[in-house]
N, C-alpha and C. Protein backbone atom coordinates (compact mmCIF):
# COMPACT_ATOMS: atom_id res chain seq x y z
N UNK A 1 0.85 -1.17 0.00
CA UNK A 1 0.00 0.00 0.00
C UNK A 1 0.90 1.24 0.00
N UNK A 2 0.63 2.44 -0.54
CA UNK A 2 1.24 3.31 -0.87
C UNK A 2 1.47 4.34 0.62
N UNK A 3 2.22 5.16 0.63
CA UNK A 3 2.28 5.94 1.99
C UNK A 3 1.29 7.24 1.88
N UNK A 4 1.06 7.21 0.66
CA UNK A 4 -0.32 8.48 0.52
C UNK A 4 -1.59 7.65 1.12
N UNK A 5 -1.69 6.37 0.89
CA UNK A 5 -3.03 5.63 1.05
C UNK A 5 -2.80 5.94 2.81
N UNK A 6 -2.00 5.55 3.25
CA UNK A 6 -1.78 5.29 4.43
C UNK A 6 -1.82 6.88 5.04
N UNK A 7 -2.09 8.01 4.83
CA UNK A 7 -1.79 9.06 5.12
C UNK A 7 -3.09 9.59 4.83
N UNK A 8 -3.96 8.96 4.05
CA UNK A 8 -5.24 9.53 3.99
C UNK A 8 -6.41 8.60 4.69
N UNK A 9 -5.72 7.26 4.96
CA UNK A 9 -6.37 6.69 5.91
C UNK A 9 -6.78 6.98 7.43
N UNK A 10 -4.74 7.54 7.72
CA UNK A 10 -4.98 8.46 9.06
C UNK A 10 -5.57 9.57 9.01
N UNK A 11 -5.77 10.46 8.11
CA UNK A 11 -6.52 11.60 8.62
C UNK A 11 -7.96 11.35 8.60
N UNK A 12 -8.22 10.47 7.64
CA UNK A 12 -9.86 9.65 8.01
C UNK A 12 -9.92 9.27 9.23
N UNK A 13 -8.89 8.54 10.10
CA UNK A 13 -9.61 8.59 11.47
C UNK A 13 -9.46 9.81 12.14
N UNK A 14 -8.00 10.21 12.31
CA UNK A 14 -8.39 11.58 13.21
C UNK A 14 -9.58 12.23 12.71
N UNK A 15 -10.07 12.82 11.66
CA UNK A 15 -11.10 13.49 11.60
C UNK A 15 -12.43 12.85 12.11
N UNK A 16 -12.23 11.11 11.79
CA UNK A 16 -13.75 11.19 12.26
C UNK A 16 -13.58 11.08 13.94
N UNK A 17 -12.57 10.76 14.57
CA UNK A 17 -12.44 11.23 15.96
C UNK A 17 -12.59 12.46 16.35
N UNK A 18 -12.14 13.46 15.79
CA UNK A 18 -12.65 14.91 16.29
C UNK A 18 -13.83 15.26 15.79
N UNK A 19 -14.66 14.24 15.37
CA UNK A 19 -16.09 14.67 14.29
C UNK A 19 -17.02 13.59 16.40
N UNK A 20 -16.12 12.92 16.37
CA UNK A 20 -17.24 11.97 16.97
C UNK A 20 -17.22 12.59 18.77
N UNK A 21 -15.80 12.96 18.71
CA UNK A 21 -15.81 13.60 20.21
C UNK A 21 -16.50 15.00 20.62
N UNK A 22 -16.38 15.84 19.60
CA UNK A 22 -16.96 16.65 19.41
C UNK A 22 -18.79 16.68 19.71
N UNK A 23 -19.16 16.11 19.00
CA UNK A 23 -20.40 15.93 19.13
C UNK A 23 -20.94 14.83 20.16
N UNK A 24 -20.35 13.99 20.81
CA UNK A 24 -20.62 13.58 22.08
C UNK A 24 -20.43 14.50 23.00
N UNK A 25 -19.24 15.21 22.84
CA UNK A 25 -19.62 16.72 24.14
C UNK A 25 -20.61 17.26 24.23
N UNK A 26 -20.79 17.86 22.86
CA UNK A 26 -21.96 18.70 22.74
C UNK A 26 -23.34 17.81 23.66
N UNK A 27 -23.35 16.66 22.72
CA UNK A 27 -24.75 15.78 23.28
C UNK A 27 -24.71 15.42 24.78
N UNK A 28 -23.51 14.96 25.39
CA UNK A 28 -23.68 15.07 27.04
C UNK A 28 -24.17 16.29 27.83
N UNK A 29 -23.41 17.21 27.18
CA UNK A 29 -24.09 18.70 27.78
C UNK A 29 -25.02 19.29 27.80
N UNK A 30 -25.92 19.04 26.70
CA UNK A 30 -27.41 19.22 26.08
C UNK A 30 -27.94 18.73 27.25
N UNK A 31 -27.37 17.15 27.33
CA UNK A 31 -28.24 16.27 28.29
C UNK A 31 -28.36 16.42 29.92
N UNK A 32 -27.40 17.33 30.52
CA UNK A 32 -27.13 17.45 31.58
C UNK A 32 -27.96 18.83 32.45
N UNK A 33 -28.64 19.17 31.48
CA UNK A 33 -29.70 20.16 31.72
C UNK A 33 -31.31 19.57 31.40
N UNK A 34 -31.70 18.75 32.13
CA UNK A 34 -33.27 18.03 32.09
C UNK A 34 -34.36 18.98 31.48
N UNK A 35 -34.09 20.44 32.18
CA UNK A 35 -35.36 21.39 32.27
C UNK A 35 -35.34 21.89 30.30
N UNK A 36 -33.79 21.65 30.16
CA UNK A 36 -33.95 22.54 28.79
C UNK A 36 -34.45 21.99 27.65
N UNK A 37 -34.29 20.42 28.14
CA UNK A 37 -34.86 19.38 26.76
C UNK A 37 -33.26 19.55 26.19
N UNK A 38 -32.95 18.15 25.98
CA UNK A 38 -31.78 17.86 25.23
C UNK A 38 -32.24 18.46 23.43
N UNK A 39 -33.10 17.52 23.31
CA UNK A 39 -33.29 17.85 21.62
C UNK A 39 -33.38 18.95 21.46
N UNK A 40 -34.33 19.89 21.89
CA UNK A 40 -34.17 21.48 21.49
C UNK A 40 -32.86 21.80 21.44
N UNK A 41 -32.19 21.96 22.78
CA UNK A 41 -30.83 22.43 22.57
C UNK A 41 -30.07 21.74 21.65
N UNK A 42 -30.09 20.53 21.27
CA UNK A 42 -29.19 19.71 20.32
C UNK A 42 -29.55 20.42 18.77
N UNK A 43 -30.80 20.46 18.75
CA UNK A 43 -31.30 21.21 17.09
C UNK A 43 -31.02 22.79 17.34
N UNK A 44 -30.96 23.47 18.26
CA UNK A 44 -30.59 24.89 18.43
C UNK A 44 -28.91 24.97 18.13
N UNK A 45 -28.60 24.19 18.33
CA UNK A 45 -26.87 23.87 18.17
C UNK A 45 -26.65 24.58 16.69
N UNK A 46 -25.29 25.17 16.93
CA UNK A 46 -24.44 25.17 15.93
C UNK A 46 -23.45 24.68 15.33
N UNK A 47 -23.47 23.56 16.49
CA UNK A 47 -22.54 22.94 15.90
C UNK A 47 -23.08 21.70 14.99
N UNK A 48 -22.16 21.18 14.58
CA UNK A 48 -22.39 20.04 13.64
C UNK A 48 -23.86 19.22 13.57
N UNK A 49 -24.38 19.32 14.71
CA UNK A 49 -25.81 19.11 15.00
C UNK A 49 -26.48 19.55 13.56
N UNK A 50 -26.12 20.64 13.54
CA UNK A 50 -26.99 22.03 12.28
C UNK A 50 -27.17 21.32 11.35
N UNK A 51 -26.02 20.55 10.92
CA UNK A 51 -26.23 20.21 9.67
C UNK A 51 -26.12 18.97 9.18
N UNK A 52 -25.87 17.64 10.41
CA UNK A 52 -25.84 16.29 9.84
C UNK A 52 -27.19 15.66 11.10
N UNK A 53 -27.67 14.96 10.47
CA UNK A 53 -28.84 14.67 11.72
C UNK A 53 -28.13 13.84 13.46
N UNK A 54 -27.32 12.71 13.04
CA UNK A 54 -26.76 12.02 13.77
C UNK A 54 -25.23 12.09 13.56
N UNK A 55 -24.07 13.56 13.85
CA UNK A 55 -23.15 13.51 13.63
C UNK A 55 -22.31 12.58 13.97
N UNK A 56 -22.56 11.94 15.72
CA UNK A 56 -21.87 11.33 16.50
C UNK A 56 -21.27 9.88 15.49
N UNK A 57 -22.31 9.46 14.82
CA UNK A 57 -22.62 8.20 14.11
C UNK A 57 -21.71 8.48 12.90
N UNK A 58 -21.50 9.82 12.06
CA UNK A 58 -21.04 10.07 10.87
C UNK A 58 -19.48 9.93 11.45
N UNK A 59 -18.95 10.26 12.59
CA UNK A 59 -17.14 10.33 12.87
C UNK A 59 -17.14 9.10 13.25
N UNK A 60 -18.16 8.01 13.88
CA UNK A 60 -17.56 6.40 14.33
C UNK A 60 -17.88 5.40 13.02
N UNK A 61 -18.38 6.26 12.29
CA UNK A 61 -18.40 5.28 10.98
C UNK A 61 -16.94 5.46 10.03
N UNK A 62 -16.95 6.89 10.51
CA UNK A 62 -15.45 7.42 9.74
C UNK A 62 -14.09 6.44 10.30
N UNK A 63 -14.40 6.00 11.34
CA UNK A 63 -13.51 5.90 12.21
C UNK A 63 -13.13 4.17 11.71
N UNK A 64 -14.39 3.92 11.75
CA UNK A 64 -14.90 2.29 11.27
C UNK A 64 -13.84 2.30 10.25
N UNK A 65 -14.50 2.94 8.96
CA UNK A 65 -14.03 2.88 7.87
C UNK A 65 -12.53 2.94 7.70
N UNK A 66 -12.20 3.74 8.02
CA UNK A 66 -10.62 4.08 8.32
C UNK A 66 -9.75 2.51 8.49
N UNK A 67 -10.49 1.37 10.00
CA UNK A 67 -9.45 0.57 10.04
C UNK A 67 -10.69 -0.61 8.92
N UNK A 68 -10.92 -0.40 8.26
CA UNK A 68 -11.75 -1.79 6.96
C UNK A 68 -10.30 -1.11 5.80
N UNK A 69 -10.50 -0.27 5.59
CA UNK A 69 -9.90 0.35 4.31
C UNK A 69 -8.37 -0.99 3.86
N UNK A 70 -7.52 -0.81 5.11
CA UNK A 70 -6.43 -1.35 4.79
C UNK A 70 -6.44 -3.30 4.97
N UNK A 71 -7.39 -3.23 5.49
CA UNK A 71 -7.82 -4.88 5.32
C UNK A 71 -8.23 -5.03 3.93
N UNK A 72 -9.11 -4.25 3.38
CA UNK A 72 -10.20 -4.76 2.46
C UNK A 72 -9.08 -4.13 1.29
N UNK A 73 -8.08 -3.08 0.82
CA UNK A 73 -7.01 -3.46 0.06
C UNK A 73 -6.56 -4.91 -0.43
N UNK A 74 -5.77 -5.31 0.52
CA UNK A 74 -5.66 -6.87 0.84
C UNK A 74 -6.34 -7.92 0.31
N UNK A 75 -7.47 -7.61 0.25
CA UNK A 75 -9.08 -8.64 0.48
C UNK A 75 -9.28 -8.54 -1.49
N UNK A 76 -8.92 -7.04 -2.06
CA UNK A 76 -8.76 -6.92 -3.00
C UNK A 76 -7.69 -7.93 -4.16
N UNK A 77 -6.53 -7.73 -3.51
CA UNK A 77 -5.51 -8.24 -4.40
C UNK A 77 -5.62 -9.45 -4.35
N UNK A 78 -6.16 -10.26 -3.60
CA UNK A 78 -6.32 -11.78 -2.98
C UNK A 78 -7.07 -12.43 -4.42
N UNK A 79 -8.61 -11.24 -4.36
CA UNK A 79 -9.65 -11.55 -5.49
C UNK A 79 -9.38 -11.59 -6.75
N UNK A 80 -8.21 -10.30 -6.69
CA UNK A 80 -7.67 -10.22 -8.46
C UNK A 80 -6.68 -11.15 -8.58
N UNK A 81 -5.98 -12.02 -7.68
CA UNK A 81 -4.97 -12.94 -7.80
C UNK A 81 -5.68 -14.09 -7.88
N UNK A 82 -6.79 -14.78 -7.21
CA UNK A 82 -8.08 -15.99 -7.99
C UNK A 82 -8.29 -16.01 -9.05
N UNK A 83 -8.83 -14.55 -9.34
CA UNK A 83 -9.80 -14.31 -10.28
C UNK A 83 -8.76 -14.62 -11.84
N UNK A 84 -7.56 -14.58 -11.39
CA UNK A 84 -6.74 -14.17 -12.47
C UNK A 84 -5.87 -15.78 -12.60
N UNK A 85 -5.90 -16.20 -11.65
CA UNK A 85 -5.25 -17.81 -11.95
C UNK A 85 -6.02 -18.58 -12.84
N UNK A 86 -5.45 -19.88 -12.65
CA UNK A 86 -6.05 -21.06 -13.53
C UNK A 86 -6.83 -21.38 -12.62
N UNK A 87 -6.63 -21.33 -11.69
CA UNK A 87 -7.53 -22.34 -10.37
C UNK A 87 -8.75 -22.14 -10.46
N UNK A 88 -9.66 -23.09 -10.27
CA UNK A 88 -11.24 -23.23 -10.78
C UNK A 88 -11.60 -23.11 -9.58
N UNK A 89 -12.44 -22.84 -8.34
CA UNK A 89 -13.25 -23.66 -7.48
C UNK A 89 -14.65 -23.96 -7.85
């Protein structure tokens, strides 16, 4: 794998880690005020709230994705090396 692949893999996780911590702050804090209603304050948000419905979910999928990427490379060349033999199954 190339060191660019590997360099855009890491910033796929850091980002979706500062995508996912981020917005778990926000959402604990919302929550830690009963009287104000979490959801109002969560949709009053400016933060990332504003504009993805379930951000928390969008940085641990990022995060997901990040460690599949360099497996499923792998998982790739395996298929094109079958696919490309004589070997029948």
């Amino acid at each position: 794998m190339a060191w660019y692949y590997l360099v855009a893999i890491g910033l796929m996780n850091v980002v979706g880690y500062i995508i996912f911590r981020r917005t778990e702050s926000q959402r604990c804090e919302a929550a830690k005020d009963p009287k104000a209603g979490a959801v109002k304050l969560l949709e009053a948000s400016t933060g990332l709230w504003n504009y993805v419905r379930h951000p928390n979910y969008l940085g641990e999928i990022l995060i997901q994705w990040s460690w599949v990427l360099p497996a499923g490379e792998c998982c790739f060349e395996l298929f094109a090396f079958f696919r490309n033999s004589k070997l029948k199954f």
